[in-house]
PDB file of N, CA and C in Angstrom:
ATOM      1  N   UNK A   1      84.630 115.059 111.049  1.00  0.00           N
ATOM      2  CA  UNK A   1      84.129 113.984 111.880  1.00  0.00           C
ATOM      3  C   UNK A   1      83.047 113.231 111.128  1.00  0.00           C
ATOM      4  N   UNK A   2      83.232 112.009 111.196  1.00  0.00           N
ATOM      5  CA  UNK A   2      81.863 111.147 110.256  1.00  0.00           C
ATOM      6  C   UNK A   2      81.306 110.543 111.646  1.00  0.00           C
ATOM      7  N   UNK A   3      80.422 109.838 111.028  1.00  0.00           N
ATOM      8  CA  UNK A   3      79.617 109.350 111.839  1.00  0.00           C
ATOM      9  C   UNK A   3      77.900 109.459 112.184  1.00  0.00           C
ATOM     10  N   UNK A   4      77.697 109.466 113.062  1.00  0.00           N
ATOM     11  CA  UNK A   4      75.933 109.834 113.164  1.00  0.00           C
ATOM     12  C   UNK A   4      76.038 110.967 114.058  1.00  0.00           C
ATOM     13  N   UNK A   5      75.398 111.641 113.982  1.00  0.00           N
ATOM     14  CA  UNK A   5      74.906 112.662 115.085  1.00  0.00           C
ATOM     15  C   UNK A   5      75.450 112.728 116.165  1.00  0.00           C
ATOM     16  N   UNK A   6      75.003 112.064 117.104  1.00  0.00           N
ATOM     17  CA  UNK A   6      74.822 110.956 118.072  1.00  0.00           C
ATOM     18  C   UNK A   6      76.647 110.790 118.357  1.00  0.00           C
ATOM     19  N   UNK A   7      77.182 110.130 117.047  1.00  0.00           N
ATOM     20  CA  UNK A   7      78.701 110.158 118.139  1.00  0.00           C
ATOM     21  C   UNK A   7      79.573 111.277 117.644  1.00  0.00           C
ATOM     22  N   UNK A   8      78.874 112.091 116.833  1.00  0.00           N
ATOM     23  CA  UNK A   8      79.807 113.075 116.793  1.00  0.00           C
ATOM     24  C   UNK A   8      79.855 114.185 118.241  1.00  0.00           C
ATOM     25  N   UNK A   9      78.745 114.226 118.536  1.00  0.00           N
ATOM     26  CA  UNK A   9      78.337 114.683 119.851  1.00  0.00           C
ATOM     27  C   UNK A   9      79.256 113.813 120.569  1.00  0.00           C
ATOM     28  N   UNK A  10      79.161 112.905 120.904  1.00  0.00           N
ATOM     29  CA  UNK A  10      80.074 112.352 121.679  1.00  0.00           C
ATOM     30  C   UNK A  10      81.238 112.501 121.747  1.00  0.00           C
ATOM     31  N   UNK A  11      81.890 112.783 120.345  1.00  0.00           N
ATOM     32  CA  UNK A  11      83.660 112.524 120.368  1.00  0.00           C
ATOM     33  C   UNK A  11      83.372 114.127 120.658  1.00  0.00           C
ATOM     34  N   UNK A  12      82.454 114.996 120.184  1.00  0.00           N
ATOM     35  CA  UNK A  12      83.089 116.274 121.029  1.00  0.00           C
ATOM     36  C   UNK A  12      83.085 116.777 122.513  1.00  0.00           C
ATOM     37  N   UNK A  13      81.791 115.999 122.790  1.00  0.00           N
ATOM     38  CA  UNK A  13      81.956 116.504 124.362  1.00  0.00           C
ATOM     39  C   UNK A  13      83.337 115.413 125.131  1.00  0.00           C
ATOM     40  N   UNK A  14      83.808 114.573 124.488  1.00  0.00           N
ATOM     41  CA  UNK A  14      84.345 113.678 125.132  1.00  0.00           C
ATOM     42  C   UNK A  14      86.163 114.406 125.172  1.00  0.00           C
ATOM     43  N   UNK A  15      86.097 115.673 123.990  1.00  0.00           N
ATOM     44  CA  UNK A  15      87.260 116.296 124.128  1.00  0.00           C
ATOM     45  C   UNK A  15      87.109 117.800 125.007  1.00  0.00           C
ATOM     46  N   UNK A  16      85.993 118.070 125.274  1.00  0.00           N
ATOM     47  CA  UNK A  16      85.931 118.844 126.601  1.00  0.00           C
ATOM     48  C   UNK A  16      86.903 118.727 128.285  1.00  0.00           C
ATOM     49  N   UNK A  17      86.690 119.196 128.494  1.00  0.00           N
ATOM     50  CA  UNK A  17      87.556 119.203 130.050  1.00  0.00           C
ATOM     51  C   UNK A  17      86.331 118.988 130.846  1.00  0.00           C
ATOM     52  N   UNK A  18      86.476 118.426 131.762  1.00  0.00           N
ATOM     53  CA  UNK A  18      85.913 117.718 132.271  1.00  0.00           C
ATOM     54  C   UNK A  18      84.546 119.127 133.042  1.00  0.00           C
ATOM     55  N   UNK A  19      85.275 120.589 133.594  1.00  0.00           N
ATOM     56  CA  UNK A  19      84.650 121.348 133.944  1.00  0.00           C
ATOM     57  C   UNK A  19      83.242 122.002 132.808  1.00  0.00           C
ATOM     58  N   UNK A  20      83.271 121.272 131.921  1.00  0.00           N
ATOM     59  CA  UNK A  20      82.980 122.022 130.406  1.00  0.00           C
ATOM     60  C   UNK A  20      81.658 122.118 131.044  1.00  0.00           C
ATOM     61  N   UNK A  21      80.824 123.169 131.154  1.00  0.00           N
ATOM     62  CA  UNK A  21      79.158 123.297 130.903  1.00  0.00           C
ATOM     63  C   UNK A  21      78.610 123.259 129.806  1.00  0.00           C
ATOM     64  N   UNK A  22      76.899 122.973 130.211  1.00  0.00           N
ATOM     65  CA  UNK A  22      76.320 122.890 129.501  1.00  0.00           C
ATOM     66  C   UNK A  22      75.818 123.876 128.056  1.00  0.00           C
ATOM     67  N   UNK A  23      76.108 125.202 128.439  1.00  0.00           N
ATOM     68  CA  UNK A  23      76.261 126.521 128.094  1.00  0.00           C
ATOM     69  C   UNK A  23      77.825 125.936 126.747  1.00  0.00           C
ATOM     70  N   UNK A  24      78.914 125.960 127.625  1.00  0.00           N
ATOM     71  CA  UNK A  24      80.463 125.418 126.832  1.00  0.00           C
ATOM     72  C   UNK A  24      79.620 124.110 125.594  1.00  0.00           C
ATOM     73  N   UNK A  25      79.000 123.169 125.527  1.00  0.00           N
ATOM     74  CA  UNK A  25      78.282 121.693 124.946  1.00  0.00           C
ATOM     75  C   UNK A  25      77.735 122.502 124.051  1.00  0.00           C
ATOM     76  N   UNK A  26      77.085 123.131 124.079  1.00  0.00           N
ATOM     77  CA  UNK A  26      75.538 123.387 123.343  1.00  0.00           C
ATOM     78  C   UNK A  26      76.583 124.843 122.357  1.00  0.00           C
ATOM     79  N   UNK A  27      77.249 125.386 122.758  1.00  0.00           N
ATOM     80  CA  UNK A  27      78.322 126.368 121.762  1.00  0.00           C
ATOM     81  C   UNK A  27      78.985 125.330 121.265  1.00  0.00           C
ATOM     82  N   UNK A  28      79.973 124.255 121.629  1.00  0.00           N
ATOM     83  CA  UNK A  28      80.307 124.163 120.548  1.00  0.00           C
ATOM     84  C   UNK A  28      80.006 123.214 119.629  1.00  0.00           C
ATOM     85  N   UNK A  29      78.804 122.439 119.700  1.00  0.00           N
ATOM     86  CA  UNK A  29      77.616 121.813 118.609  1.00  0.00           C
ATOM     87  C   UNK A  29      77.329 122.729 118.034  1.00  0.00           C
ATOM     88  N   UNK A  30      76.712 123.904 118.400  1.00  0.00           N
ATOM     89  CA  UNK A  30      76.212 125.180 117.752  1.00  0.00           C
ATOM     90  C   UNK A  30      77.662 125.050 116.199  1.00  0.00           C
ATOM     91  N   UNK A  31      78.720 125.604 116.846  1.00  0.00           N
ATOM     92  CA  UNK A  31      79.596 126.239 115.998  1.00  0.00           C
ATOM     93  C   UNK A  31      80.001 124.856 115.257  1.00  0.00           C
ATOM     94  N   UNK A  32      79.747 123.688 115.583  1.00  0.00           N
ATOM     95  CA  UNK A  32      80.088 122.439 114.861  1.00  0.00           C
ATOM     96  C   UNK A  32      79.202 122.279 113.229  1.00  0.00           C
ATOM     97  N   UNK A  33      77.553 122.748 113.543  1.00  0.00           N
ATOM     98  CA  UNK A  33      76.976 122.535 112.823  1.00  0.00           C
ATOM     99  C   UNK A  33      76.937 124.045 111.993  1.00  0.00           C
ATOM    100  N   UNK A  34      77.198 125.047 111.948  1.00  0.00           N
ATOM    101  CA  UNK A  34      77.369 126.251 111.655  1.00  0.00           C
ATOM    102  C   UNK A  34      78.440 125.793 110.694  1.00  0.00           C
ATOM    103  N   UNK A  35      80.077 124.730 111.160  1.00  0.00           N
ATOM    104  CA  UNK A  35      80.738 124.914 109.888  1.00  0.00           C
ATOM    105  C   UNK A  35      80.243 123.814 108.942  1.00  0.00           C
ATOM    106  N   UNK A  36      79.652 123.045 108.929  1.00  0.00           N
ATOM    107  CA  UNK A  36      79.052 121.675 108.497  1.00  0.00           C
ATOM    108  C   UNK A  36      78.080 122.024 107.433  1.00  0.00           C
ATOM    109  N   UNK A  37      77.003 123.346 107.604  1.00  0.00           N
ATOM    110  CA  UNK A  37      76.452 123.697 106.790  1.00  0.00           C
ATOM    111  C   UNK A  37      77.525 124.481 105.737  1.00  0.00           C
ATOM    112  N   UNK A  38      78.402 125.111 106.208  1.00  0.00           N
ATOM    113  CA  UNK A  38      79.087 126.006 105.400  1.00  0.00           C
ATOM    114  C   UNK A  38      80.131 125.421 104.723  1.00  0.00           C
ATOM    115  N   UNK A  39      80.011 124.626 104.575  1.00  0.00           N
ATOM    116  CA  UNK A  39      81.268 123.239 104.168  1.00  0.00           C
ATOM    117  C   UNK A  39      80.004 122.798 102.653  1.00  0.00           C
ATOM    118  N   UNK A  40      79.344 122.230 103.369  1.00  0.00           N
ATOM    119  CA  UNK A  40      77.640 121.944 102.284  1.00  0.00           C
ATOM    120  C   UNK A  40      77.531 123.057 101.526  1.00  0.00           C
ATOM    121  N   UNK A  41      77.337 124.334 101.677  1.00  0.00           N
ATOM    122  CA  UNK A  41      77.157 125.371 100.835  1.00  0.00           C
ATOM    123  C   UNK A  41      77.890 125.158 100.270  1.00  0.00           C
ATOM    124  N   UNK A  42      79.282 125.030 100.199  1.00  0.00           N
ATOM    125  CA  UNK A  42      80.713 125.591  99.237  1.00  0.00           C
ATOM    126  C   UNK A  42      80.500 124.278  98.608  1.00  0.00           C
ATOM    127  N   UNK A  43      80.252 122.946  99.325  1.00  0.00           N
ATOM    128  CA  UNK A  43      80.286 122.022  97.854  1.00  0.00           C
ATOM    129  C   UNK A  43      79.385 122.259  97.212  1.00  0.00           C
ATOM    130  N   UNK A  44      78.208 123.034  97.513  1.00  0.00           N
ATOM    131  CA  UNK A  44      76.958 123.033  96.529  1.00  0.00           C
ATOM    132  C   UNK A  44      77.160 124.586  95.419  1.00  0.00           C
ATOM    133  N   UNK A  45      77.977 125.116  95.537  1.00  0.00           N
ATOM    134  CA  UNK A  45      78.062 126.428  95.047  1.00  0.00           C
ATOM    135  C   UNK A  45      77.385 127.418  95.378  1.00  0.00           C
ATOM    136  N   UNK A  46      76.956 127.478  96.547  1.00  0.00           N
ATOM    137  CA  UNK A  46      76.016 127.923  97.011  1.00  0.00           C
ATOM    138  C   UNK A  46      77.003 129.298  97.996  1.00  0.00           C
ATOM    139  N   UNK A  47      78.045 129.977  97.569  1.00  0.00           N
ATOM    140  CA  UNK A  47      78.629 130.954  98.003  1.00  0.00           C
ATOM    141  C   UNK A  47      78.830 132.472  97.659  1.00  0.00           C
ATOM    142  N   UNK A  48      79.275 133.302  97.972  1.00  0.00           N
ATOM    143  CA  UNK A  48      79.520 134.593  97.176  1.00  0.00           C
ATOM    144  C   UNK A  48      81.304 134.748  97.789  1.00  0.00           C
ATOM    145  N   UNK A  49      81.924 135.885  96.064  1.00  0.00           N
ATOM    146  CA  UNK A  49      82.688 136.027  96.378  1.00  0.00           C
ATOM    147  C   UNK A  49      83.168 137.353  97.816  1.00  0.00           C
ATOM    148  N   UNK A  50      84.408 137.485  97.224  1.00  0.00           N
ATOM    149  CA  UNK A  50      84.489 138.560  98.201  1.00  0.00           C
ATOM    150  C   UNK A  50      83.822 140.123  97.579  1.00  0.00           C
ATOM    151  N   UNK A  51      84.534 140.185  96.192  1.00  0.00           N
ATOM    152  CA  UNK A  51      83.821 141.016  95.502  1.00  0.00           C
ATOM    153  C   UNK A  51      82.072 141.313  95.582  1.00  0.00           C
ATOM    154  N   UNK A  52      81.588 140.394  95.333  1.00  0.00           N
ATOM    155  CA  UNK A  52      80.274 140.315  95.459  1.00  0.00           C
ATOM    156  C   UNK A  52      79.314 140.462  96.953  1.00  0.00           C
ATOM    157  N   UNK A  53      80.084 140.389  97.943  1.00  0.00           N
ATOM    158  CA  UNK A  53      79.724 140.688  99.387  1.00  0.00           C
ATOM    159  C   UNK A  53      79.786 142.164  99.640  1.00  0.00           C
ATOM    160  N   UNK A  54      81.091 142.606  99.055  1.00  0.00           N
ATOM    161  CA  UNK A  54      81.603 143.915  99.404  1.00  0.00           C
ATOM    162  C   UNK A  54      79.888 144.479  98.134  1.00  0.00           C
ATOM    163  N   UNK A  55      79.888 144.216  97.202  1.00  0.00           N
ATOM    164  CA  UNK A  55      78.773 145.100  96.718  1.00  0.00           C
ATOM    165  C   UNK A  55      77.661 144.993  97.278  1.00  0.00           C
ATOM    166  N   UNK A  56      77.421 144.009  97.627  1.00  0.00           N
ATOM    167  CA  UNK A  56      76.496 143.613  98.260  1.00  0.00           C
ATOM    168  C   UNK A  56      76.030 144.691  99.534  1.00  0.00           C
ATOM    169  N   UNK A  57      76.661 145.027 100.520  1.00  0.00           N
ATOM    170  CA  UNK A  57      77.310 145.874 101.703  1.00  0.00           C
ATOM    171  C   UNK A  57      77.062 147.663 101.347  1.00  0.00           C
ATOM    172  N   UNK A  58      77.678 147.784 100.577  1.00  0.00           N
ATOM    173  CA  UNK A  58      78.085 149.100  99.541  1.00  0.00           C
ATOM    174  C   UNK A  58      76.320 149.263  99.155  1.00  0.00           C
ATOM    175  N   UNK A  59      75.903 148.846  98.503  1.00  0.00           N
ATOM    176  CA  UNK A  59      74.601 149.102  97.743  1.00  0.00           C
ATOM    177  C   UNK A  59      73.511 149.025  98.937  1.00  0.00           C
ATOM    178  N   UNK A  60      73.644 148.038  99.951  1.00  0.00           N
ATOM    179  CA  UNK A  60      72.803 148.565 101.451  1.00  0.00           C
ATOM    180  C   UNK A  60      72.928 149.783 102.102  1.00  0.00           C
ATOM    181  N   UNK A  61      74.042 150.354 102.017  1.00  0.00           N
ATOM    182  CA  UNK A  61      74.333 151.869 102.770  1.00  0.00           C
ATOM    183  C   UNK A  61      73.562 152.651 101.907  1.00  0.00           C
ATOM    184  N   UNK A  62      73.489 152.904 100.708  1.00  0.00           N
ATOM    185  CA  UNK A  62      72.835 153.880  99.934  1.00  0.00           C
ATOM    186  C   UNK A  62      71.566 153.775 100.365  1.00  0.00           C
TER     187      UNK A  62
END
């Protein structure tokens, strides 16, 4: 979605059902901007592999 803020919010609540709460709005902006950053990380290289998670994980238990 491009745009400003402002209508991205819009085109999403505007694909809600009409019953959608405020609780339903505010999740899925939440999870909107959650993938938006994680989209930004991966173009910035800013990731780990899978390998590197799993050690990551592994070396916390010890």
């Amino acid at each position: 979605m491009q745009g400003t803020a402002k209508d991205v919010a819009r085109r999403l609540i505007d694909r809600l059902p009409e019953q959608a709460t405020l609780d339903d709005i505010m999740y899925e902006l939440y999870i909107r901007q959650k993938i938006e950053a994680g989209l930004e990380a991966a173009e910035e290289g800013r990731t780990l592999s899978h390998e590197q998670v799993k050690q990551r994980l592994l070396n916390r238990e010890n």
